[in-house]
Every structure is written in C-alpha cells, then in structure tokens.
PDB file of N, CA and C in Angstrom:
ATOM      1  N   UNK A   1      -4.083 106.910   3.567  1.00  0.00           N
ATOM      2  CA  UNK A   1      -3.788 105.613   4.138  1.00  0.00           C
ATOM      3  C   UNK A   1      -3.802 105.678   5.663  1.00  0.00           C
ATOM      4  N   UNK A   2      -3.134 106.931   6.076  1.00  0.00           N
ATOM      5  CA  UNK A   2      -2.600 106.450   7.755  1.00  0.00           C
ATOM      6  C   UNK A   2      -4.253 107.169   8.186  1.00  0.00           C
ATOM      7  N   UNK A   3      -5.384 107.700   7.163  1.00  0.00           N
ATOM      8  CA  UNK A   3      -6.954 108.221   8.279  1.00  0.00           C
ATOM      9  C   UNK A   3      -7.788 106.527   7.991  1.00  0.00           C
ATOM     10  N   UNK A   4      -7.425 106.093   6.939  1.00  0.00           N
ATOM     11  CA  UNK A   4      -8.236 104.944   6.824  1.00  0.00           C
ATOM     12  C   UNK A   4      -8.042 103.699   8.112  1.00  0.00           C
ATOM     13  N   UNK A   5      -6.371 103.864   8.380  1.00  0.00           N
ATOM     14  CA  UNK A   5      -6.072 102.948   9.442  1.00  0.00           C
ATOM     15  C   UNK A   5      -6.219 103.465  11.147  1.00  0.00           C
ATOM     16  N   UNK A   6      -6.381 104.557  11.069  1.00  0.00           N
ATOM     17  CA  UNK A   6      -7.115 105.393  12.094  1.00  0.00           C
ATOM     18  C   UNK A   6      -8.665 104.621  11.926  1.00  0.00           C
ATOM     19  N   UNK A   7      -9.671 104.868  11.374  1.00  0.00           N
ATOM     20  CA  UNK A   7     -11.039 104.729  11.180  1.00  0.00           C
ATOM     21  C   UNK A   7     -11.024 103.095  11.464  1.00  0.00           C
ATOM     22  N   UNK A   8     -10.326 102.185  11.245  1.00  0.00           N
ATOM     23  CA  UNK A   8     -10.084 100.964  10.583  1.00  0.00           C
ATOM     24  C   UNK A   8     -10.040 100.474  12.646  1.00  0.00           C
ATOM     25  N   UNK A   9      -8.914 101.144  13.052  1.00  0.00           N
ATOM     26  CA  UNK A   9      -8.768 100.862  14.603  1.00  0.00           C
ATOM     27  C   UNK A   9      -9.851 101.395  15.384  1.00  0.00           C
ATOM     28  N   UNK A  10     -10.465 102.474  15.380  1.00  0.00           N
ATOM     29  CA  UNK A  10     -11.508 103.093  15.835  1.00  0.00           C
ATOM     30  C   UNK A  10     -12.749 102.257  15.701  1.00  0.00           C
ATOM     31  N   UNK A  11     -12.834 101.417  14.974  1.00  0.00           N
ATOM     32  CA  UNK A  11     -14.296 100.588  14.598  1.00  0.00           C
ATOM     33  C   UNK A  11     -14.022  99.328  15.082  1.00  0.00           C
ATOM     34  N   UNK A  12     -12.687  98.642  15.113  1.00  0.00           N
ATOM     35  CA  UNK A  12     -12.304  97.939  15.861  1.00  0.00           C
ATOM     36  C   UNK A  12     -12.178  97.592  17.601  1.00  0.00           C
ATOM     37  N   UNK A  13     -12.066  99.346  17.972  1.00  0.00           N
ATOM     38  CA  UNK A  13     -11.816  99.350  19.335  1.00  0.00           C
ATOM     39  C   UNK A  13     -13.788  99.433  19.823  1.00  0.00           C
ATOM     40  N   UNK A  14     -14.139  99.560  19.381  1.00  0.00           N
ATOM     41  CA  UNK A  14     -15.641  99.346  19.920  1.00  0.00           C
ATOM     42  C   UNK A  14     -16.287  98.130  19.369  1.00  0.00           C
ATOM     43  N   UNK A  15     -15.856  97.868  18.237  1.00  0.00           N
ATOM     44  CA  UNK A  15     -16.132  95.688  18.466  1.00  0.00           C
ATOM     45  C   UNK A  15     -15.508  95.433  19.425  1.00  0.00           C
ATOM     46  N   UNK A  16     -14.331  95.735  20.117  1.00  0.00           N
ATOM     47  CA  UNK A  16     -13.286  94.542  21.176  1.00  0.00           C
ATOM     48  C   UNK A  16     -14.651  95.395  22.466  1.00  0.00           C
ATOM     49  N   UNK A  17     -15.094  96.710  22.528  1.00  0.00           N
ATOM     50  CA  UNK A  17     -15.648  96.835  23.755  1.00  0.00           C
ATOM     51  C   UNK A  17     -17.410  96.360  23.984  1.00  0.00           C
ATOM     52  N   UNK A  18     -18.147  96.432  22.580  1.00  0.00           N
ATOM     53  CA  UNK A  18     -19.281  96.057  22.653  1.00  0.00           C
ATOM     54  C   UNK A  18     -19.449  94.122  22.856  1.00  0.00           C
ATOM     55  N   UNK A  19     -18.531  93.736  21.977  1.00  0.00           N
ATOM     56  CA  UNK A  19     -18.495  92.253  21.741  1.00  0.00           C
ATOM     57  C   UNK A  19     -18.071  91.624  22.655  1.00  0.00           C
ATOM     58  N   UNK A  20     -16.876  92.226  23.506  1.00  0.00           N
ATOM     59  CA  UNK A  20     -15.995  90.966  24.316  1.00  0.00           C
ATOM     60  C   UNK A  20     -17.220  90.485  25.643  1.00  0.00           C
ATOM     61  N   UNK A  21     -16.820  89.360  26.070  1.00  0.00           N
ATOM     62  CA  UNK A  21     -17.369  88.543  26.511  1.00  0.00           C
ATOM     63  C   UNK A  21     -17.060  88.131  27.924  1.00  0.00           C
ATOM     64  N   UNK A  22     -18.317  88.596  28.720  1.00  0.00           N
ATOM     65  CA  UNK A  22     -17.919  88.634  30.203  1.00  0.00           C
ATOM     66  C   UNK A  22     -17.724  86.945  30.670  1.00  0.00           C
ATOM     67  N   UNK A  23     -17.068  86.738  31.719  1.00  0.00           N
ATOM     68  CA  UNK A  23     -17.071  85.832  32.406  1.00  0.00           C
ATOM     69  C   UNK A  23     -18.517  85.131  32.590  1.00  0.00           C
ATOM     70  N   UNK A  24     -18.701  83.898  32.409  1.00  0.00           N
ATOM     71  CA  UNK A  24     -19.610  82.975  32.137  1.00  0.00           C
ATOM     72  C   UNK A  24     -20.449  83.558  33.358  1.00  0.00           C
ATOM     73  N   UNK A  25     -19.907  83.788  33.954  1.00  0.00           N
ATOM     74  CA  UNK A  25     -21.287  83.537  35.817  1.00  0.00           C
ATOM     75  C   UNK A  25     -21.761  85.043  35.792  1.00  0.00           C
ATOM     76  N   UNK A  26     -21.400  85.482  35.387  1.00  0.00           N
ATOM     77  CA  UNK A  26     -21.836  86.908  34.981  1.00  0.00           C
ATOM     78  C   UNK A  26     -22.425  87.482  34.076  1.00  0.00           C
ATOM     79  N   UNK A  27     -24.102  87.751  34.261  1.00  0.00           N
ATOM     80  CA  UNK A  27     -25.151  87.973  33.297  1.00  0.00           C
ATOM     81  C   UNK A  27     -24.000  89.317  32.122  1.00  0.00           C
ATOM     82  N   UNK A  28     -24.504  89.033  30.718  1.00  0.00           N
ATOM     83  CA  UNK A  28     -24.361  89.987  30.149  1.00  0.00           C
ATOM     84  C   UNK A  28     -25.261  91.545  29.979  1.00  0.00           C
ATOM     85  N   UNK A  29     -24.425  92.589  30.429  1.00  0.00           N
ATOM     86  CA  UNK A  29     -25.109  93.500  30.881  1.00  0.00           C
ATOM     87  C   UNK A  29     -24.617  94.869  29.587  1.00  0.00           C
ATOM     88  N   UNK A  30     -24.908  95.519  28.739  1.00  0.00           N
ATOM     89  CA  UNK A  30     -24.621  96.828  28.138  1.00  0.00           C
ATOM     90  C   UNK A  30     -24.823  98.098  28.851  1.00  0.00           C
ATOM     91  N   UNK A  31     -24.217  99.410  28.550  1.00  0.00           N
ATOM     92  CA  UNK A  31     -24.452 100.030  28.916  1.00  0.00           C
ATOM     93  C   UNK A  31     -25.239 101.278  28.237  1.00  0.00           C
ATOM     94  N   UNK A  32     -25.700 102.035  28.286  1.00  0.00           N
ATOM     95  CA  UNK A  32     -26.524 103.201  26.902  1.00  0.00           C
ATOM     96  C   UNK A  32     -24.973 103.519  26.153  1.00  0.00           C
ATOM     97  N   UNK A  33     -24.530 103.821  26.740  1.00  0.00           N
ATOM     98  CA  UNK A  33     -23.139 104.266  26.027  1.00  0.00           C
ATOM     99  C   UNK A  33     -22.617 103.457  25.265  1.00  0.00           C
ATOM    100  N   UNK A  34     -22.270 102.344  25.286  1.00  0.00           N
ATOM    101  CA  UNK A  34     -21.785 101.564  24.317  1.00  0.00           C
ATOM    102  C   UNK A  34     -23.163 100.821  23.495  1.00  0.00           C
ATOM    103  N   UNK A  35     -24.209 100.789  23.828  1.00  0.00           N
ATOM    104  CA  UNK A  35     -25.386 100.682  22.661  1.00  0.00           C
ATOM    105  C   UNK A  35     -25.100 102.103  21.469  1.00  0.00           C
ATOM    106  N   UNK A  36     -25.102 103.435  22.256  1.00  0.00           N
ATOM    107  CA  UNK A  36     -24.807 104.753  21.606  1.00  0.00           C
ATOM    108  C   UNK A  36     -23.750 104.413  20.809  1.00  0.00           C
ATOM    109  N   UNK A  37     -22.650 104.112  21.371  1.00  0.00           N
ATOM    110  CA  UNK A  37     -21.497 104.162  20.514  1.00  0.00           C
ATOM    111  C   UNK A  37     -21.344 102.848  18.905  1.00  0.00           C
ATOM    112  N   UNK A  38     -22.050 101.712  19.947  1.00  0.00           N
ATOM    113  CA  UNK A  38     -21.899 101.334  18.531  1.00  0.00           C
ATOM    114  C   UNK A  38     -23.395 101.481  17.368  1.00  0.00           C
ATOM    115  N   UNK A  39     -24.272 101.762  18.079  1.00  0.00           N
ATOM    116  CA  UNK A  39     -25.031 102.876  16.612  1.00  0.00           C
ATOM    117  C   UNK A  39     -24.256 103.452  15.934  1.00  0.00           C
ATOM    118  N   UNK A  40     -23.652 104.694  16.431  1.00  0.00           N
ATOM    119  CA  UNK A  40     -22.388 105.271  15.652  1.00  0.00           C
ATOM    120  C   UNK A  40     -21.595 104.368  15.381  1.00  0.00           C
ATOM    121  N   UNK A  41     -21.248 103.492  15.105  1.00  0.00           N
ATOM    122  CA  UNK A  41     -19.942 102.528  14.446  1.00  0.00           C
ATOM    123  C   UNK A  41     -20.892 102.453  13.103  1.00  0.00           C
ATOM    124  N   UNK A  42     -21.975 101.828  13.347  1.00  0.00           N
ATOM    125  CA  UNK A  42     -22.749 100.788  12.202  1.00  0.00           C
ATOM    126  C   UNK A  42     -23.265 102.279  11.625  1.00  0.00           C
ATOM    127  N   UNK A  43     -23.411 103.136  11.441  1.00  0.00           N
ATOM    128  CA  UNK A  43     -23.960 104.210  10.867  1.00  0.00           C
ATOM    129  C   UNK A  43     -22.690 105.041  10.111  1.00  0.00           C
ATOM    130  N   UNK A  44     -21.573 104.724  11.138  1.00  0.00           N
ATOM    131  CA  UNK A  44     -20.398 105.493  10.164  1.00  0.00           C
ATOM    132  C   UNK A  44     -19.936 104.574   9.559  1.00  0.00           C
ATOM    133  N   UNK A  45     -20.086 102.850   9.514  1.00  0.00           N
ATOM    134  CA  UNK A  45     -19.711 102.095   8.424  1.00  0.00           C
ATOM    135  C   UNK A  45     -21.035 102.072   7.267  1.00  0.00           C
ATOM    136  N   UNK A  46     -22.061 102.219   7.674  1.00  0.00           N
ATOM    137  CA  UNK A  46     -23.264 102.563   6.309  1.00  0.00           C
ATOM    138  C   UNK A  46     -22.771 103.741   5.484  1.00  0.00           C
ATOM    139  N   UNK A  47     -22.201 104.709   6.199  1.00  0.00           N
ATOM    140  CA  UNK A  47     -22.139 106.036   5.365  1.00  0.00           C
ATOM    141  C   UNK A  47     -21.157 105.871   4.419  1.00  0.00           C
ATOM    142  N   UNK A  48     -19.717 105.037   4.597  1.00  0.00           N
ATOM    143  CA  UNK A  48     -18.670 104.500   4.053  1.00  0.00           C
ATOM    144  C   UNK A  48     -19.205 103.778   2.789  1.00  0.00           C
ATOM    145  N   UNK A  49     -19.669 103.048   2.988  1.00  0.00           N
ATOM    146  CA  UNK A  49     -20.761 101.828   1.961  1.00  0.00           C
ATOM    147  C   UNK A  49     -21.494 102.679   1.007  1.00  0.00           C
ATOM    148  N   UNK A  50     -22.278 103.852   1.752  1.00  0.00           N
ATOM    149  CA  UNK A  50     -22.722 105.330   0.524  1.00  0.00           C
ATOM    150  C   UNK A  50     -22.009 105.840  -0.356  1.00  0.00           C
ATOM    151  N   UNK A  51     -20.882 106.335   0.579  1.00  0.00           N
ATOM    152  CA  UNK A  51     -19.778 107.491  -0.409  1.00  0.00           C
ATOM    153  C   UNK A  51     -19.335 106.485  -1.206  1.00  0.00           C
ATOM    154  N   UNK A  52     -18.690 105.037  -1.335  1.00  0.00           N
ATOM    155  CA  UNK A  52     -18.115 103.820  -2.060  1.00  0.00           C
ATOM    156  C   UNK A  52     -19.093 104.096  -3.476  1.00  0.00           C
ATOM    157  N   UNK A  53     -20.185 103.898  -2.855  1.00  0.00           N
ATOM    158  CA  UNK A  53     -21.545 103.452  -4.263  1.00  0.00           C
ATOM    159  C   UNK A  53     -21.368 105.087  -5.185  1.00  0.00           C
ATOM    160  N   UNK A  54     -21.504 105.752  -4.331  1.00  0.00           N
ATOM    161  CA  UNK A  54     -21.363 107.225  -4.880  1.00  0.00           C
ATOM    162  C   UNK A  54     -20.154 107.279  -5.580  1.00  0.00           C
ATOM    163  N   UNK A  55     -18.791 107.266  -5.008  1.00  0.00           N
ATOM    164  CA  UNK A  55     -18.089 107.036  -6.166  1.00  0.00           C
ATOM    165  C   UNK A  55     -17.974 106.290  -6.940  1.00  0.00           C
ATOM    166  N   UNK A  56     -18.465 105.024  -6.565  1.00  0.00           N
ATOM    167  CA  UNK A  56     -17.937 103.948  -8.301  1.00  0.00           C
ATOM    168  C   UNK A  56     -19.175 104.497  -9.369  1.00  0.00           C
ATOM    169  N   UNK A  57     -20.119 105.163  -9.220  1.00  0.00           N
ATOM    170  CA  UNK A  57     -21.218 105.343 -10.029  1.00  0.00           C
ATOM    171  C   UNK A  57     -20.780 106.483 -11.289  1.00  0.00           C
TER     172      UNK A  57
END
C-alpha cells in the first residue's frame, strides 16, 4: 500500500510539472528533461497496465 502511494505521488508530481500552465503572456516552453521525464511516467504507467494483464491472465 504505502509503494503504491509512493508511485501514485511520483506520477503525479510530474503531471503538476509537465502540465501546469505558464502565465498567459508567456509562450509555452518544455524542457528535454521534463519531455525525458515524462516518457518515463507514460512508460512506467504502460508497464503497470502489462504486469495487471499478466496477472489477471
């Protein structure tokens, strides 16, 4: 319970940093690092979605 709510905040804290939303007058700009990082989000939530199918099978 308490690694799932670890993983649970961890995937969260890089939606609040990839997603949040700059001030209107200010072009939206990314950086490689947070493109990098959230690849790794969406790849460690695909792998989650694997092991799931893998076990209910």
């Amino acid at each position: 319970m308490v690694v799932s709510a670890v993983l649970l905040a961890a995937t969260e804290l890089v939606n609040w940093l990839v997603y949040r939303r700059p001030p209107p007058e200010l072009p939206r700009r990314r950086t490689l690092f947070l493109e990098v990082l959230n690849a790794l989000k969406i790849g460690f939530i695909y792998s989650l979605f694997v092991e799931a199918f893998k076990l209910g099978s």
